[in-house]
C-alpha atoms as a PDB file:
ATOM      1  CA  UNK A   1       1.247  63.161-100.449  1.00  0.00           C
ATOM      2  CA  UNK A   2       0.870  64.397 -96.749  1.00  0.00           C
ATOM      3  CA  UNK A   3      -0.753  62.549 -94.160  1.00  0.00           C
ATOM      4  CA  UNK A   4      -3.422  65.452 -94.357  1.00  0.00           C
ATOM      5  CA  UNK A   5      -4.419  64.772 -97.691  1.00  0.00           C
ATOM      6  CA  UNK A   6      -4.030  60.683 -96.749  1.00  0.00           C
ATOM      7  CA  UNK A   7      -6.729  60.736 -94.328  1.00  0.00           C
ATOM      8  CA  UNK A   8      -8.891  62.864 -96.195  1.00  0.00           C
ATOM      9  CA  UNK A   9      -8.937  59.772 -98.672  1.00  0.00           C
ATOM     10  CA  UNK A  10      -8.945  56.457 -96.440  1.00  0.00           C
ATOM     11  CA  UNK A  11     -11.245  57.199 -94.257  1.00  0.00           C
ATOM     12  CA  UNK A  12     -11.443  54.345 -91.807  1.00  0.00           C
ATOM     13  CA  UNK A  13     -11.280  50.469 -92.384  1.00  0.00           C
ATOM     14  CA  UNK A  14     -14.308  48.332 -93.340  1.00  0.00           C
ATOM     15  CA  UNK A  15     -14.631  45.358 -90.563  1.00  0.00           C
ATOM     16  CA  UNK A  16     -17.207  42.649 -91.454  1.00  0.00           C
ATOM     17  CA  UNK A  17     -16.580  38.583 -90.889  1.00  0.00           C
ATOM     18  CA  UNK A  18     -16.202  38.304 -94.694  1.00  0.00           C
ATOM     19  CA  UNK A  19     -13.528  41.236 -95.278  1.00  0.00           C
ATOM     20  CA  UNK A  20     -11.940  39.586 -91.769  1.00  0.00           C
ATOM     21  CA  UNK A  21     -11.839  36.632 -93.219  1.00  0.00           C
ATOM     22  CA  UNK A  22     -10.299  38.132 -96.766  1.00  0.00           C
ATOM     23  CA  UNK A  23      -7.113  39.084 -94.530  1.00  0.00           C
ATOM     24  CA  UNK A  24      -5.973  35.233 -94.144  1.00  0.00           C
ATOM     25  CA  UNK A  25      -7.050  34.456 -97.351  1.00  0.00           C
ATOM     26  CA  UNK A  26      -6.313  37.065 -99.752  1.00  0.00           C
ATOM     27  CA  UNK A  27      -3.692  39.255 -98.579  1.00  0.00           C
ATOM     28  CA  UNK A  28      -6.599  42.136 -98.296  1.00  0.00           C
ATOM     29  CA  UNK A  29      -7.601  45.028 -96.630  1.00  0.00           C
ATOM     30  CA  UNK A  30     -11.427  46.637 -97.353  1.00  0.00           C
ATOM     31  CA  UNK A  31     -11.491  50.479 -96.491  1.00  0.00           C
ATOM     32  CA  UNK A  32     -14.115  53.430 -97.024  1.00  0.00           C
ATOM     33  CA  UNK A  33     -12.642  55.872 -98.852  1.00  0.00           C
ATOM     34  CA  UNK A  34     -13.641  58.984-100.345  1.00  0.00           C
ATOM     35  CA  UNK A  35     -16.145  58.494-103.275  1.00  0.00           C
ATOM     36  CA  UNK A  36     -14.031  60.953-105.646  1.00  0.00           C
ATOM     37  CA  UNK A  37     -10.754  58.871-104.707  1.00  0.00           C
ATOM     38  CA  UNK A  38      -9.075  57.091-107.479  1.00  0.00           C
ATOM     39  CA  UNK A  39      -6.963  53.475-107.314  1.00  0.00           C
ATOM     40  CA  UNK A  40      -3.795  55.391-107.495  1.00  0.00           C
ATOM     41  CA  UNK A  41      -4.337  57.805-104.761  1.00  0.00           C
ATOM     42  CA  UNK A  42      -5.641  55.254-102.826  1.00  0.00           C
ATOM     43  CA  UNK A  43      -2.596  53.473-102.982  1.00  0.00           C
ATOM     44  CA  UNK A  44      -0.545  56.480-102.406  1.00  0.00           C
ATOM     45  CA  UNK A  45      -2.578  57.042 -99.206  1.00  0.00           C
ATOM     46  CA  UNK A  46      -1.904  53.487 -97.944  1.00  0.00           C
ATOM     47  CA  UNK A  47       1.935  54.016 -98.499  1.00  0.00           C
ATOM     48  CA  UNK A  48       1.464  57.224 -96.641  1.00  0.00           C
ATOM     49  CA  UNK A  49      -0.503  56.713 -93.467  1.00  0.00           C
ATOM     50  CA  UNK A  50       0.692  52.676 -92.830  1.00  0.00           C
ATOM     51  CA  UNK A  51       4.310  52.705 -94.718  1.00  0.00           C
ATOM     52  CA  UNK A  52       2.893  49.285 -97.012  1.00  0.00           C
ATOM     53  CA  UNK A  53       2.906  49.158-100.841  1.00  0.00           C
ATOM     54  CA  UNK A  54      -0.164  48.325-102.235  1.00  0.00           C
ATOM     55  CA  UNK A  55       0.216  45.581-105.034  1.00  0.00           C
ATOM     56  CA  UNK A  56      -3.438  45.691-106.360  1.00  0.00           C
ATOM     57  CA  UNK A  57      -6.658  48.112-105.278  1.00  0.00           C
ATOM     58  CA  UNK A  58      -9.933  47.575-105.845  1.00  0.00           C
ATOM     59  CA  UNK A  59     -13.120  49.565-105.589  1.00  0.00           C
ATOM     60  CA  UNK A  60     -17.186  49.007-105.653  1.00  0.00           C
ATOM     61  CA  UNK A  61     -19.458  51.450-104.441  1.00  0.00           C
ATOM     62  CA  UNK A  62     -22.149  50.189-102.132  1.00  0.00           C
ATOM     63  CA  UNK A  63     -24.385  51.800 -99.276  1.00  0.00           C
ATOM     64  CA  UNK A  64     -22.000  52.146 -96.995  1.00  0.00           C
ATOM     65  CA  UNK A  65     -19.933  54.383 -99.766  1.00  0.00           C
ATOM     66  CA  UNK A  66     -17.014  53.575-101.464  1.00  0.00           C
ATOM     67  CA  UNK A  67     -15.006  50.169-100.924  1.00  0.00           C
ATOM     68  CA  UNK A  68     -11.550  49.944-101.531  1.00  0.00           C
ATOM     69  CA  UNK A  69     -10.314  46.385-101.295  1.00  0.00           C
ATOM     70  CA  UNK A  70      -6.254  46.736-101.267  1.00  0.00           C
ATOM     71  CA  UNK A  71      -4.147  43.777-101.557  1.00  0.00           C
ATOM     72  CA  UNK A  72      -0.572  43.262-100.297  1.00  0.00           C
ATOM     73  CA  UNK A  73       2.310  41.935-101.081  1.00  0.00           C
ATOM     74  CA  UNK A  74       2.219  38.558 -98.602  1.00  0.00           C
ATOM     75  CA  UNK A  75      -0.187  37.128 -96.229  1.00  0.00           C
ATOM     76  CA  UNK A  76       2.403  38.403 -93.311  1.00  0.00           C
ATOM     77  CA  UNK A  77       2.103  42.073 -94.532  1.00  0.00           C
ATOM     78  CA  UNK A  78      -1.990  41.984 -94.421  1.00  0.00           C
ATOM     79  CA  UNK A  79      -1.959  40.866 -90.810  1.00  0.00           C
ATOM     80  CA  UNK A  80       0.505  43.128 -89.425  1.00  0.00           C
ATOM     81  CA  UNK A  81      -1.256  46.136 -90.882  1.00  0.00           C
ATOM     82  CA  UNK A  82      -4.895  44.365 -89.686  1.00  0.00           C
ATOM     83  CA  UNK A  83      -3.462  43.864 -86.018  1.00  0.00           C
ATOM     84  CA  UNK A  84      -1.470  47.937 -86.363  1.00  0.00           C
ATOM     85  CA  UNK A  85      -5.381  49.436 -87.397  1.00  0.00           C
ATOM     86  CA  UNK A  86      -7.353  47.036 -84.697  1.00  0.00           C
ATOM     87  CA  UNK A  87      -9.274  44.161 -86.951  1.00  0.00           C
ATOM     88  CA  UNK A  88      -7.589  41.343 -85.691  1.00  0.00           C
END
C-alpha cells in the first residue's frame, strides 16, 4: 500500500478526553476512517503512514463516521505515535 491510498483510508485522528484518556490506558488510538475501509486495510494504513503494527483494530460507526479504535503493541508505542500526530 502507498501512502496515497493510506490517507485516503485514515483520514485524521479522533481527539476527545475519553479516546485521550484510552492512550494511557489501553494502548489505543481512535481515528475516522473511510466508511468502506475494512480492519485489515486499516491496519495496513497505520503500518504505512506511522511505521507501527497494529495488534488489534476496532470499528463502530457513529455520527461523526466511522471509528477505528487501533491498539498497539505497548503503552510506550501509543504515546509516541499520540505525541508524532499532535494529541498529547
Amino acid at each position: 500500500m502507498n501512502t496515497e491510498e493510506a490517507t485516503k483510508i485514515v483520514l485524521r485522528p479522533h481527539i476527545t478526553e475519553r479516546t485521550f484518556s484510552m492512550v494511557e490506558n489501553e494502548s489505543k488510538i481512535c481515528f475516522i476512517v473511510n466508511p468502506k475501509a475494512t480492519k485489515s486495510k486499516i491496519a495496513d494504513a497505520i503500518k504505512t503512514l506511522y511505521n507501527k503494527d497494529a495488534i488489534d483494530v476496532n470499528t463502530s460507526k457513529t455520527i461523526y463516521g466511522k471509528k477505528a479504535f487501533v491498539k498497539f503493541a505497548d503503552i510506550e508505542k501509543a504515546r509516541d505515535l499520540a505525541t508524532k500526530i499532535g494529541m498529547l
